[in-house]
Protein backbone atom coordinates (compact mmCIF):
# COMPACT_ATOMS: atom_id res chain seq x y z
CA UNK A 1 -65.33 54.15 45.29
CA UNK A 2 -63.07 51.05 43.79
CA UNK A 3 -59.52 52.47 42.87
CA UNK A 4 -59.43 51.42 39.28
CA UNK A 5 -55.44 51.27 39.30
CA UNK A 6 -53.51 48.05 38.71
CA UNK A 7 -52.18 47.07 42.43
CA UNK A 8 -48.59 45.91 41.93
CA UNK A 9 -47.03 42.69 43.48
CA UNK A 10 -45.11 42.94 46.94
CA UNK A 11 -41.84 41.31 46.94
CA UNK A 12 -40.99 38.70 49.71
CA UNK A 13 -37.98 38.00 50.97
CA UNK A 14 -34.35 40.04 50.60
CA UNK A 15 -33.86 41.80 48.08
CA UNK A 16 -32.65 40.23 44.70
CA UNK A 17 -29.55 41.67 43.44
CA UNK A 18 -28.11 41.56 39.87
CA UNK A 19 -25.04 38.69 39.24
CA UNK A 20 -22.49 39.98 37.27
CA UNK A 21 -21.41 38.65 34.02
CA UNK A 22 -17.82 36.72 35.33
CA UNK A 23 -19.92 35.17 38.42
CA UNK A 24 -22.13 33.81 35.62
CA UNK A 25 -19.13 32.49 33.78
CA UNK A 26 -18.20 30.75 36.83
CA UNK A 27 -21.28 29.38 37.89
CA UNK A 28 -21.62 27.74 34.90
CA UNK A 29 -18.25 26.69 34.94
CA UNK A 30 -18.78 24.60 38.31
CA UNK A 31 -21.60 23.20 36.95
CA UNK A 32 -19.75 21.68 33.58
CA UNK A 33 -17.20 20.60 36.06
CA UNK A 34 -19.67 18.50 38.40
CA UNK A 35 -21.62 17.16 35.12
CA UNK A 36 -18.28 15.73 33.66
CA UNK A 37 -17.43 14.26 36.87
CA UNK A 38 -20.47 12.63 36.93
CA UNK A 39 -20.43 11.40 33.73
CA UNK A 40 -16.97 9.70 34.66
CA UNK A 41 -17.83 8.43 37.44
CA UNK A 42 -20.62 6.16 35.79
CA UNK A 43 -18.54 5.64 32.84
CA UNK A 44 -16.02 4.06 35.39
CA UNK A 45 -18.65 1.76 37.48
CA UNK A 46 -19.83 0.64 34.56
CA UNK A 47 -16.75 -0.49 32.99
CA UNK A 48 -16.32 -2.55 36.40
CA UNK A 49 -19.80 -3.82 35.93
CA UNK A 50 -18.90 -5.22 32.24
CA UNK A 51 -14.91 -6.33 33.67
CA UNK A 52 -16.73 -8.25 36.31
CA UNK A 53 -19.63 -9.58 34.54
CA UNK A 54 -17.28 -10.86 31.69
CA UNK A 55 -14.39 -12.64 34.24
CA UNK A 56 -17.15 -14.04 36.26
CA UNK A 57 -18.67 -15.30 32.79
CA UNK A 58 -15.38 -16.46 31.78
CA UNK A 59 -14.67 -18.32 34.84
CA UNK A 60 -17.90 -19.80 35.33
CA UNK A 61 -17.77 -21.34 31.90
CA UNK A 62 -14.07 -22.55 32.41
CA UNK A 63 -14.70 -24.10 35.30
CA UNK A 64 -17.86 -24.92 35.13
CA UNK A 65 -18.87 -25.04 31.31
CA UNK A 66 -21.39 -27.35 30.51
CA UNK A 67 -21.19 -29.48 27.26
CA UNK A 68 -17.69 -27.84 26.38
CA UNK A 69 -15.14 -30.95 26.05
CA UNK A 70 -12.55 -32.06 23.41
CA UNK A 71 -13.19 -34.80 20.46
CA UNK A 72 -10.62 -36.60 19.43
CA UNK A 73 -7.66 -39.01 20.41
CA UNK A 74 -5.57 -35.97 21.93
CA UNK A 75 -2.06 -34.04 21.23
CA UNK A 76 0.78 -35.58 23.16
CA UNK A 77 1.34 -37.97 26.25
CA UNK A 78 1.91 -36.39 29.76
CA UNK A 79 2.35 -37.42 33.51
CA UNK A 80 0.07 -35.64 35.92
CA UNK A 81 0.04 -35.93 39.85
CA UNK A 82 -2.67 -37.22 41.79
CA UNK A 83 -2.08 -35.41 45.44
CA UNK A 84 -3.40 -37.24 48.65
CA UNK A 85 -6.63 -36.29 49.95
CA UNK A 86 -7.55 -34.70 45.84
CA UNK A 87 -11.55 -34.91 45.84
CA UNK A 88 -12.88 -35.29 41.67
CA UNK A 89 -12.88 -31.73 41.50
CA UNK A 90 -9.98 -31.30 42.48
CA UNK A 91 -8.37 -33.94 39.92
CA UNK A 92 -10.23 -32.34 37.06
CA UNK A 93 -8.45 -28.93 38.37
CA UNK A 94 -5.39 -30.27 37.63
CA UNK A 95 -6.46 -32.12 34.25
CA UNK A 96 -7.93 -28.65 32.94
CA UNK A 97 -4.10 -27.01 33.75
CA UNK A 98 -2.72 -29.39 31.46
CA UNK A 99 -4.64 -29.12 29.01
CA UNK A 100 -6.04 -32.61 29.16
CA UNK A 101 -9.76 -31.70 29.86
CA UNK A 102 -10.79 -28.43 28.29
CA UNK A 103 -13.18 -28.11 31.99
CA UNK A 104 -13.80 -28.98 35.09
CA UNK A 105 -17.56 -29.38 34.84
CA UNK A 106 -16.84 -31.90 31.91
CA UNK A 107 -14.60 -34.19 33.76
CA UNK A 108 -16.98 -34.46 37.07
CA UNK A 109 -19.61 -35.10 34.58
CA UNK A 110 -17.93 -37.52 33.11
CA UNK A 111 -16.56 -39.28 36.72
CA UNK A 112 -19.70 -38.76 37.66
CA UNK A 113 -20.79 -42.43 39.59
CA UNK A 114 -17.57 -44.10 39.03
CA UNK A 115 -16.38 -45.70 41.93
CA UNK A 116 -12.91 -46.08 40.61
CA UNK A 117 -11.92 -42.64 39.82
CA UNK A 118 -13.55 -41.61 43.87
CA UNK A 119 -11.14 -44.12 44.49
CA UNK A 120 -7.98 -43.50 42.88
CA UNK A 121 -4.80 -43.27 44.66
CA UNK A 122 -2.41 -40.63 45.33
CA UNK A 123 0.70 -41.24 42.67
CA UNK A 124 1.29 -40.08 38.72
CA UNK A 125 -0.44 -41.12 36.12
CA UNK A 126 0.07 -40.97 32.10
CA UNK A 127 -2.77 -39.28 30.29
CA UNK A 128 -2.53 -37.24 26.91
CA UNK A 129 -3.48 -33.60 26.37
CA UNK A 130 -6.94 -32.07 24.86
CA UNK A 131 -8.52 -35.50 24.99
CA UNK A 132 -12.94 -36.25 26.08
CA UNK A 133 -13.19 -36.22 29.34
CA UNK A 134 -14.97 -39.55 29.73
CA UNK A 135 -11.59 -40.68 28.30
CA UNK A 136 -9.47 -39.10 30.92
CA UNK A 137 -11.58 -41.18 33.58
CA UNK A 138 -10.37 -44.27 31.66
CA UNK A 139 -7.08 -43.31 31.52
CA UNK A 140 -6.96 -42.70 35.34
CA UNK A 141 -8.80 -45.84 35.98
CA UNK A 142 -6.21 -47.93 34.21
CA UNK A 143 -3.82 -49.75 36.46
CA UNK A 144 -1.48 -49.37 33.51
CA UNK A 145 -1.58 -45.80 32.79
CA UNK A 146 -0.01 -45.11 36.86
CA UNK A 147 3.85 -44.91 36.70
CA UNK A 148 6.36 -44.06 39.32
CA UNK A 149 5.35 -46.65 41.71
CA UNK A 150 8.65 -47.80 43.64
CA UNK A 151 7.90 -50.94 46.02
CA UNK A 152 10.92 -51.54 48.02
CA UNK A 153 11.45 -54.84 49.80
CA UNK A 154 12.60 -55.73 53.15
CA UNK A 155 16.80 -56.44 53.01
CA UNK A 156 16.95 -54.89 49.86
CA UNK A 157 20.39 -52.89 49.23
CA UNK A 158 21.12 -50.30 46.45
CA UNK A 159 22.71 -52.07 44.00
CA UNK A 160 21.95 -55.58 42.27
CA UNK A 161 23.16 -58.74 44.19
CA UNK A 162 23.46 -62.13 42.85
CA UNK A 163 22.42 -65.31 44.10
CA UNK A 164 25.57 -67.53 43.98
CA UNK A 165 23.63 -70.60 44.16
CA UNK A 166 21.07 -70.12 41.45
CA UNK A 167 23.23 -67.18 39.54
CA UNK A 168 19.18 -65.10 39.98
CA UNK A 169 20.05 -61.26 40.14
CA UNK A 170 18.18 -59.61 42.51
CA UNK A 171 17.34 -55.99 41.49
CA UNK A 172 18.98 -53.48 43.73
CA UNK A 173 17.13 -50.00 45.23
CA UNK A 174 18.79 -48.18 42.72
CA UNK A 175 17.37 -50.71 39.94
CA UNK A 176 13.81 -50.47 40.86
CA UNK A 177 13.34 -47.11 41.21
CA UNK A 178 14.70 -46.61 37.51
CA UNK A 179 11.73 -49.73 36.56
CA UNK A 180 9.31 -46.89 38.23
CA UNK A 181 10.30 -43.83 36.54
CA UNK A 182 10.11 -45.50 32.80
CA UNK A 183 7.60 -44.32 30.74
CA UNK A 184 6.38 -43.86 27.27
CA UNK A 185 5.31 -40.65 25.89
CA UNK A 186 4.66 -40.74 22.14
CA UNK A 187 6.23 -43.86 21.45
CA UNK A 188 9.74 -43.06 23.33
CA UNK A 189 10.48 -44.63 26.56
CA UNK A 190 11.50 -42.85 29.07
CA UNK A 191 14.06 -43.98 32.58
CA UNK A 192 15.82 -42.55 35.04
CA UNK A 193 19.53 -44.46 34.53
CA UNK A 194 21.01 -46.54 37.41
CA UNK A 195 24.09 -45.27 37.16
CA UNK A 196 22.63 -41.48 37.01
CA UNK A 197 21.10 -42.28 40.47
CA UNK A 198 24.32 -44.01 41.53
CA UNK A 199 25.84 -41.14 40.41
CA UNK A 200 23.97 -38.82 42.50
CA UNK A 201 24.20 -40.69 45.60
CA UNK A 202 27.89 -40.29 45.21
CA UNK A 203 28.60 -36.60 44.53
CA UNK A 204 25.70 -34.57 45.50
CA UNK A 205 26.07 -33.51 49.07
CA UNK A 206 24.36 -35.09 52.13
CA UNK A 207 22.24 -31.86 52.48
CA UNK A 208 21.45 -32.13 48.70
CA UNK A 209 19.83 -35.66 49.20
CA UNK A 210 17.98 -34.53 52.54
CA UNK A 211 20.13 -36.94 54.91
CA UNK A 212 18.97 -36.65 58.07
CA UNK A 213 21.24 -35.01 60.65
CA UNK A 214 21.82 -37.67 63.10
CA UNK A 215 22.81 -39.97 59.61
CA UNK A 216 25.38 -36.92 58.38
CA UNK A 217 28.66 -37.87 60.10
CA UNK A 218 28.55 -41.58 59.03
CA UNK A 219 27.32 -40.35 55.44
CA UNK A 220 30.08 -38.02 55.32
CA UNK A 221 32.83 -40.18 56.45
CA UNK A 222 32.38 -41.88 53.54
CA UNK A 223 33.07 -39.62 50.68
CA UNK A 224 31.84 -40.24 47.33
CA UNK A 225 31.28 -43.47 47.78
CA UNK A 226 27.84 -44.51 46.82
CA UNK A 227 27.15 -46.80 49.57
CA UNK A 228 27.12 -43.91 52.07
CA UNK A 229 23.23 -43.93 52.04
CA UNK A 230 22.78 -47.47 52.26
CA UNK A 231 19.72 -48.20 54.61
CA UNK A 232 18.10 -44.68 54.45
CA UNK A 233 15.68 -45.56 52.30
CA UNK A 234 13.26 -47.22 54.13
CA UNK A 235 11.12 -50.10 52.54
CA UNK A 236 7.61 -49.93 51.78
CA UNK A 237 5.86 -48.02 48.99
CA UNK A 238 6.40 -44.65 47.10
CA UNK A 239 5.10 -42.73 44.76
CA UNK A 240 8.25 -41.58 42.63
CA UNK A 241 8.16 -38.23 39.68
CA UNK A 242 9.20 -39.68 36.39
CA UNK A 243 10.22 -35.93 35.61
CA UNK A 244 12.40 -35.68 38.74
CA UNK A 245 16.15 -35.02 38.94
CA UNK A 246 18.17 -38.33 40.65
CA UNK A 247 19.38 -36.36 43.47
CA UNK A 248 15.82 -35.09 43.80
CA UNK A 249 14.65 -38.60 43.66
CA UNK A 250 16.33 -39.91 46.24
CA UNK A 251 16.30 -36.48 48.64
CA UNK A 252 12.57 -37.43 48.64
CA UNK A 253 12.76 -41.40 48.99
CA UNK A 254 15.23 -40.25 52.12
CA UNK A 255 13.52 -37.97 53.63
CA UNK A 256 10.18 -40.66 53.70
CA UNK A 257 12.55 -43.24 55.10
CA UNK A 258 13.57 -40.42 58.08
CA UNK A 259 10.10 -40.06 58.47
CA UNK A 260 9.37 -43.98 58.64
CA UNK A 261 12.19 -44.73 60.51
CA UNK A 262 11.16 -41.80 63.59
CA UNK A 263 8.19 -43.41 63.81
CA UNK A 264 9.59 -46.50 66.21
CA UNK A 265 11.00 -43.78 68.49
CA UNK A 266 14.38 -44.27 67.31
CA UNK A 267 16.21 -41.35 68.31
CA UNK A 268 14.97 -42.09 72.11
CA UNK A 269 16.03 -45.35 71.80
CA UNK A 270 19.21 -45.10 70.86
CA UNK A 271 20.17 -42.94 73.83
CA UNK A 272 18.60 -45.34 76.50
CA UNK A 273 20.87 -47.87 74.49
CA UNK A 274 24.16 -45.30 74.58
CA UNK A 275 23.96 -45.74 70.96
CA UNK A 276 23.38 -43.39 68.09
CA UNK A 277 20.42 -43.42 65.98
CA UNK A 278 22.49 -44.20 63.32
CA UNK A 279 24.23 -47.52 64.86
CA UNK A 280 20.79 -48.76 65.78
CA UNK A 281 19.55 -48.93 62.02
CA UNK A 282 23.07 -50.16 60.99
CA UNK A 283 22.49 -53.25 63.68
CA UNK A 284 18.60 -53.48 62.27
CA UNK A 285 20.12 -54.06 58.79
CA UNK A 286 22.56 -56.86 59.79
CA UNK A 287 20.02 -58.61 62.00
CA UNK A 288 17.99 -58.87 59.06
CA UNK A 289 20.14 -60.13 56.81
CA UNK A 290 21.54 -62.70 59.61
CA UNK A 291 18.11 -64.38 60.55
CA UNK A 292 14.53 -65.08 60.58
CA UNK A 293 11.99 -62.84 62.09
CA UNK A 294 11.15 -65.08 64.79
CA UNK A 295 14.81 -64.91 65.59
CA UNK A 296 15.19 -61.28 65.27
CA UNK A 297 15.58 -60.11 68.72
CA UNK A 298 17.72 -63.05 70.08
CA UNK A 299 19.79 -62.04 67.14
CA UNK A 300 19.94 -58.52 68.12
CA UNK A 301 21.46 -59.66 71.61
CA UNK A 302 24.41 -61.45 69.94
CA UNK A 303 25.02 -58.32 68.40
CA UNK A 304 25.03 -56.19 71.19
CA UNK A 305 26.67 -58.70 73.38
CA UNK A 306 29.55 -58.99 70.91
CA UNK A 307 30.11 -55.23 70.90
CA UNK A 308 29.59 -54.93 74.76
CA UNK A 309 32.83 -57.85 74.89
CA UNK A 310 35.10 -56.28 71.95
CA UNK A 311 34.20 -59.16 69.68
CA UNK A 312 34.67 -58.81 66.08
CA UNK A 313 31.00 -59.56 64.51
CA UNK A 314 32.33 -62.18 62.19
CA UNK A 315 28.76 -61.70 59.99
CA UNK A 316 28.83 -63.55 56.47
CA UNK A 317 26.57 -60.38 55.31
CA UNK A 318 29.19 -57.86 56.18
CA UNK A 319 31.40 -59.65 53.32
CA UNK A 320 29.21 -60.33 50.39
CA UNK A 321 27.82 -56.96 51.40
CA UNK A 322 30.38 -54.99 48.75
CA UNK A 323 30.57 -57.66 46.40
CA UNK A 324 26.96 -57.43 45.60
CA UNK A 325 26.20 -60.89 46.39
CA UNK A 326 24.43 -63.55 48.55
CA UNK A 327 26.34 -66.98 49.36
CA UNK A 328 25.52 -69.35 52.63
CA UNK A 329 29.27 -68.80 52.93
CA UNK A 330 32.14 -66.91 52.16
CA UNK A 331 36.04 -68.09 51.59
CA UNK A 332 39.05 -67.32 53.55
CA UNK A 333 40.10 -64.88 50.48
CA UNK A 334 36.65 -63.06 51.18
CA UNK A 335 36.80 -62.90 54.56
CA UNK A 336 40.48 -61.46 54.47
CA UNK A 337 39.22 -58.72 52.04
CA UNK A 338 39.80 -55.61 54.40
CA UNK A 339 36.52 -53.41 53.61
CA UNK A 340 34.60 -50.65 55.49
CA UNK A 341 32.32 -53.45 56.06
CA UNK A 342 34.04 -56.72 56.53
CA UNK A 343 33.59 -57.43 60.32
CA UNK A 344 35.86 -60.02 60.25
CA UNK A 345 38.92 -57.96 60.17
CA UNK A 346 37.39 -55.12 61.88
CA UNK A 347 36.12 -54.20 65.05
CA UNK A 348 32.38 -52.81 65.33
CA UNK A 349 29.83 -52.31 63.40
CA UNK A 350 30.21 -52.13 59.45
CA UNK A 351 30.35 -48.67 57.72
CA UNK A 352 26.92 -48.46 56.76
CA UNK A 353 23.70 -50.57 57.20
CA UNK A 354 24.15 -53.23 54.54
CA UNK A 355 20.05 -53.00 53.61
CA UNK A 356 17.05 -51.71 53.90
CA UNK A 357 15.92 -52.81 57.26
CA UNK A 358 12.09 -53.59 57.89
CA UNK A 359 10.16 -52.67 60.93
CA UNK A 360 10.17 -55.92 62.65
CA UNK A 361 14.07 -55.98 62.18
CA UNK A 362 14.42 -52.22 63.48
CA UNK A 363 11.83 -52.97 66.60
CA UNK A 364 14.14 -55.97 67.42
CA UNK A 365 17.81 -53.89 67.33
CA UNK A 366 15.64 -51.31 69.71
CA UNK A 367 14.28 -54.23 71.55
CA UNK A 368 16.55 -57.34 72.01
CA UNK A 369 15.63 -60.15 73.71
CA UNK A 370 17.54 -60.65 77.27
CA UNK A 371 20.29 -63.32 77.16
CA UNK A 372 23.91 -63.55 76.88
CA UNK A 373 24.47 -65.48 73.57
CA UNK A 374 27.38 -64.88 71.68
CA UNK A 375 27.07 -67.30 68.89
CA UNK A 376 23.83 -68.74 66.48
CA UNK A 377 23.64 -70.71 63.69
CA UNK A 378 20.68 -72.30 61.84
CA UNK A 379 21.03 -75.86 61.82
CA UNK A 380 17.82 -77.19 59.40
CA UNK A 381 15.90 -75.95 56.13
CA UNK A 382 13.33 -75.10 58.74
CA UNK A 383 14.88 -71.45 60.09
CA UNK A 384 15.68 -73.36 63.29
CA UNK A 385 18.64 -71.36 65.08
CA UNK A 386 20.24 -72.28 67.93
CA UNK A 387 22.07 -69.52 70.32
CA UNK A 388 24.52 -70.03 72.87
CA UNK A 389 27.18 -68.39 74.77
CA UNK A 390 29.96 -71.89 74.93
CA UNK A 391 32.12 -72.05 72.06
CA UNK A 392 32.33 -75.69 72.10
CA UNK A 393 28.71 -75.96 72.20
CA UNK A 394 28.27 -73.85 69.28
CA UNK A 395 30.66 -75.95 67.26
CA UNK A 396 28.63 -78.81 67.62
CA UNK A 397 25.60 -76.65 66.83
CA UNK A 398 27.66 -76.06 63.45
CA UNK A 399 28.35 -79.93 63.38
CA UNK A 400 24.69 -80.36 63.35
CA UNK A 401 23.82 -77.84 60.44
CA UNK A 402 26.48 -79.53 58.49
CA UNK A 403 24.96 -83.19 58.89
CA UNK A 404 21.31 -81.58 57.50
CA UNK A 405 23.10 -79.63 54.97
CA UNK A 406 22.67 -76.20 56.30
CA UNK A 407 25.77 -73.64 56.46
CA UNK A 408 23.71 -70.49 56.74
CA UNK A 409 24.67 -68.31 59.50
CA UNK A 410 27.35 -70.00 60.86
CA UNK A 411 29.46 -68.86 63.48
């Protein structure tokens, strides 16, 4: 017979207990805690999510906006620097800083298949602020919008020298690196002075304008005399700031004239001559001032030959030197002027180098030609220069130059 009674369920597993009311409490309690947590912790990633969605936005359209440019004519002039090896992008990188493209993208865009701007040179350039960007490729294309170009000659000195023949000035170092700094930004004209950057040369210290340390103890001697860095500017081309200080102006021109001048191997030169580095650019600058370049290295032998004998120099250019001038010949009042540089009444080498010397000029007073000439003198309007060691022989040399009108060089 079926038992008609309800079977009741079996329970599996231990036995449940009862949880008190304050284990409740804390359950729950733990369970709030992990929820807010987790709330934060997606508030948080989100926020980065939106930071970095936003900068990257930001950026990308900065950089890289398309279409976004400036209309107009612009706000105010500037001078911005084109560094060597700058690829378009990198130009635009630098317009967009100051404010003279409003991005990137616009300015490749706009440079976009112009071989002039892939080809523009390293130097600074006037452009105005906030202006198209097809207009900033003009600007940067235009030969007359780059300032702060300094060309310095071969035999070029600091200051201004006259021709005494023709009364022509010659502009000194000093004079054309003040022509490279001018320029005008809204309508006023901007220069570094000549006498600020004689100035300079004079009182800031040799450290100051990054003289070279085997050119300190002749630069020192000196004083505050401006000369004192005569020759340590190298010729050749530079690329000079407008905005620069004068003593930071030439600091740079001398340290690139260090630079130029190591690259003959003059320090090891000078010590297989048992001269200083120094002495050897001083003798570069007087042979070219003294002769023509197919003369240079016979020249440099007189020089040396004359030192080797304790010989006074007796060089024209070492007197006109501090009077700023150039003459075929100097009077007996010039020559009797005692100078630093006036090897007439001095023994050795002048003071300072009395120019710029170029390479072909510092090559030859490394390099002289073998001989044992103690006198030259150039005897037609040719350049021909004849050398010899017999006085007598060299006076008739001079007779010569004086019967076909030539006095240069005379000794």
């Amino acid at each position: 017979m079926v038992d008609s009674r309800r079977a009741e369920p079996e329970t599996i597993g231990p036995p449940r207990h009862r949880m008190s009311r304050s284990a409740r409490k804390r359950t729950e309690r733990g369970r709030r805690r992990r929820r807010t947590v987790g709330r934060f912790v997606l508030a948080g990633i989100g926020v980065v999510v939106v930071v970095a969605v936003l900068a990257g936005t930001k950026l990308w359209h900065t950089m890289f906006g398309s279409g976004d440019d400036y209309t107009g004519d612009g706000t105010r002039d500037i001078v911005i620097h084109v560094q060597a090896g700058d690829s378009t992008t990198m130009v635009g990188e630098t317009l967009q800083n100051q404010h003279v493209v409003k991005t990137v993208r616009a300015f490749v865009n706009a440079a976009h298949g112009n071989a002039a701007i892939t080809a523009i040179q390293p130097g600074y350039y006037q452009v105005r602020t906030e202006i198209p960007a097809a207009d900033a490729v003009t600007r940067l294309t235009d030969p007359k919008n780059r300032v702060g170009r300094l060309v310095v000659p071969e035999g070029r000195q600091l200051d201004d020298t006259t021709d005494m023949k023709t009364n022509k000035v010659n502009p000194g170092i000093f004079s054309l690196i003040s022509q490279a700094t001018c320029v005008d930004l809204d309508g006023n004209r901007h220069c570094v002075a000549v006498g600020d950057l004689r100035a300079a040369a004079a009182d800031s210290s040799p450290a100051v304008l990054a003289v070279p340390s085997w050119a300190m103890e002749p630069v020192t001697e000196l004083g505050n005399n401006h000369r004192r860095i005569e020759g340590l500017i190298a010729p050749g081309t530079f690329n000079v700031d407008p905005a620069a200080s004068p003593p930071n102006i030439l600091a740079s021109l001398i340290s690139a004239g260090a630079v130029e001048y190591m690259k003959s191997g003059l320090v090891d030169t000078a010590a297989s001559l048992h001269l200083s580095p120094y002495d050897i650019l001083v003798v570069a600058s007087l042979v070219q001032q003294e002769s023509n370049t197919q003369d240079f290295p016979k020249v440099a032998r007189v020089i040396y030959n004359r030192l080797h004998e304790h010989r006074t120099l007796e060089f024209d250019s070492t007197v006109n030197y501090p009077l700023d001038r150039r003459e075929v010949a100097t009077s007996d009042a010039d020559r009797a002027q005692r100078t630093p540089w006036n090897t007439y009444v001095s023994p050795g080498l002048p003071a300072t180098a009395v120019c710029s010397p170029g390479v072909d000029a510092l090559r030859a007073a490394e390099h002289p030609a073998p001989g044992d000439w103690l006198y030259f003198v150039t005897i037609d309007a040719q350049g021909t220069t004849l050398f010899t060691r017999d006085y007598q022989q060299h006076l008739a040399n001079i007779k010569l130059a004086e019967r076909n009108g030539v006095l240069d060089s005379a000794r």
